[in-house]
Protein backbone atom coordinates (compact mmCIF):
# COMPACT_ATOMS: atom_id res chain seq x y z
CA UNK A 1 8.14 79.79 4.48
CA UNK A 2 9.98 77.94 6.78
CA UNK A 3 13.72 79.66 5.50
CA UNK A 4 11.49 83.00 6.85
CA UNK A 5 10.92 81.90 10.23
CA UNK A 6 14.88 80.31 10.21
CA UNK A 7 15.61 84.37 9.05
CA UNK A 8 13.24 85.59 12.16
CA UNK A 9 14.73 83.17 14.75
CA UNK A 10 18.28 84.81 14.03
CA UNK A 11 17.30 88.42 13.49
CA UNK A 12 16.21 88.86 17.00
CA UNK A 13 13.71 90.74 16.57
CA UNK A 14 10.17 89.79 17.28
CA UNK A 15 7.66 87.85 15.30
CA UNK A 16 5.79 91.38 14.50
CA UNK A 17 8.03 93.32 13.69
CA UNK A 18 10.27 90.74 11.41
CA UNK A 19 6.86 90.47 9.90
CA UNK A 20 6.15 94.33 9.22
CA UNK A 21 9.71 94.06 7.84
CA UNK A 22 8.91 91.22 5.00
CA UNK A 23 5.29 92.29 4.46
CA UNK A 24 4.16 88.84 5.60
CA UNK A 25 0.51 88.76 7.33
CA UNK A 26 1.23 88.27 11.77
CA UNK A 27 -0.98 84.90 11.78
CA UNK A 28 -0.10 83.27 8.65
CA UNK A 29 3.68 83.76 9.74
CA UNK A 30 2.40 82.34 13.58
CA UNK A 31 1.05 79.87 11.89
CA UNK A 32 4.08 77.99 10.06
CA UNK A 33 6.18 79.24 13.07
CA UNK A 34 3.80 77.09 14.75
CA UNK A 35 4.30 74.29 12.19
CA UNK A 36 7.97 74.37 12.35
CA UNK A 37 8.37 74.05 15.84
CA UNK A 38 5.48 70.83 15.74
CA UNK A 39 7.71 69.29 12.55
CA UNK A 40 11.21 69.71 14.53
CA UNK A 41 9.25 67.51 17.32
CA UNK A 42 9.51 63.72 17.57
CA UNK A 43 6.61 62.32 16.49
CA UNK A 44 6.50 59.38 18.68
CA UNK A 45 5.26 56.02 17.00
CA UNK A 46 7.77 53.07 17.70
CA UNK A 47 9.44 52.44 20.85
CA UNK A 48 12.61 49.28 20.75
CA UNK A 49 11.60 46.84 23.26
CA UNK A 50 14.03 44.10 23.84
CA UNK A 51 12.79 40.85 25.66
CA UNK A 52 16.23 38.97 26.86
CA UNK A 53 16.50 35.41 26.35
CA UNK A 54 13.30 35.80 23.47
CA UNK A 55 14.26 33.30 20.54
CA UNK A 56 13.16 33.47 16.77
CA UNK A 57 9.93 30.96 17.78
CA UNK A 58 8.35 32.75 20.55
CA UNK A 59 5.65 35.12 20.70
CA UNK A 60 5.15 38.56 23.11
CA UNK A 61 1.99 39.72 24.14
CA UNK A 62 1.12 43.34 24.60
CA UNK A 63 -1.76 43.82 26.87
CA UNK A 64 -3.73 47.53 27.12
CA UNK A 65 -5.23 48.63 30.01
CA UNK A 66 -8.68 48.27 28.15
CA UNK A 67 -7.67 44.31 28.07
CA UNK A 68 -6.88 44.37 24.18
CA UNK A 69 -4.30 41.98 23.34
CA UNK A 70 -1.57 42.00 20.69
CA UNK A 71 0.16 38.83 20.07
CA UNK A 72 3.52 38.88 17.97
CA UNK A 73 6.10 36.91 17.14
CA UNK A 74 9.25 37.16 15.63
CA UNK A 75 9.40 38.16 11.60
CA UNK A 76 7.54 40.84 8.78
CA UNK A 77 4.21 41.16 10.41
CA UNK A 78 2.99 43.22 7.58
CA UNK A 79 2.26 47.16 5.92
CA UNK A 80 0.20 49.46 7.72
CA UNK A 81 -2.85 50.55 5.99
CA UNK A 82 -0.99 53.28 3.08
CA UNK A 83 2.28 51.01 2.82
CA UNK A 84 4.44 53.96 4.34
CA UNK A 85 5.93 51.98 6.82
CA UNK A 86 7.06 48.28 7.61
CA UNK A 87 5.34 46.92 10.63
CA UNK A 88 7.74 44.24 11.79
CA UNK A 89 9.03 42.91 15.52
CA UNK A 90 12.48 41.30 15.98
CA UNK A 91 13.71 39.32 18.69
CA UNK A 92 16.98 39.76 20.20
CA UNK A 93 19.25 36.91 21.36
């Protein structure tokens, strides 16, 4: 679906019309236009922080608004819960 909306965003012609065209339904076709344009955002997640002067043996602590704490230190911290991802915090020197 998504090498149809690619085809509608270069016909120039609009969303209805494109879909009278291909015989697609108007809201399934808003829908993964929709989809498209949420996938081709960045999804956020990780930010790099660097902490100058921060050897291998000290820690950072993160502290929320809400007062939670996070305390890390330098190394593989772990897997989040499905093992898609490597949760892990480096220190630069």
């Amino acid at each position: 679906m998504f090498s149809l909306v690619d085809q509608w965003k270069t016909s120039g012609v609009t969303q209805k019309a494109f879909c009278a065209e291909q015989a697609i339904n108007t809201h399934t076709f808003s829908y993964w236009v929709a989809k498209l344009r949420r996938a081709d955002q960045p999804s956020g997640g990780f930010a790099a922080v660097e902490v100058p002067g921060a050897g291998p043996s000290d820690r950072i602590t993160i502290t929320y608004p809400n007062g939670v704490a996070i305390c890390l230190s330098s190394g593989i911290i772990g897997f989040n819960q499905d093992s898609s991802y490597l949760i892990s915090v480096s220190f630069l020197v």
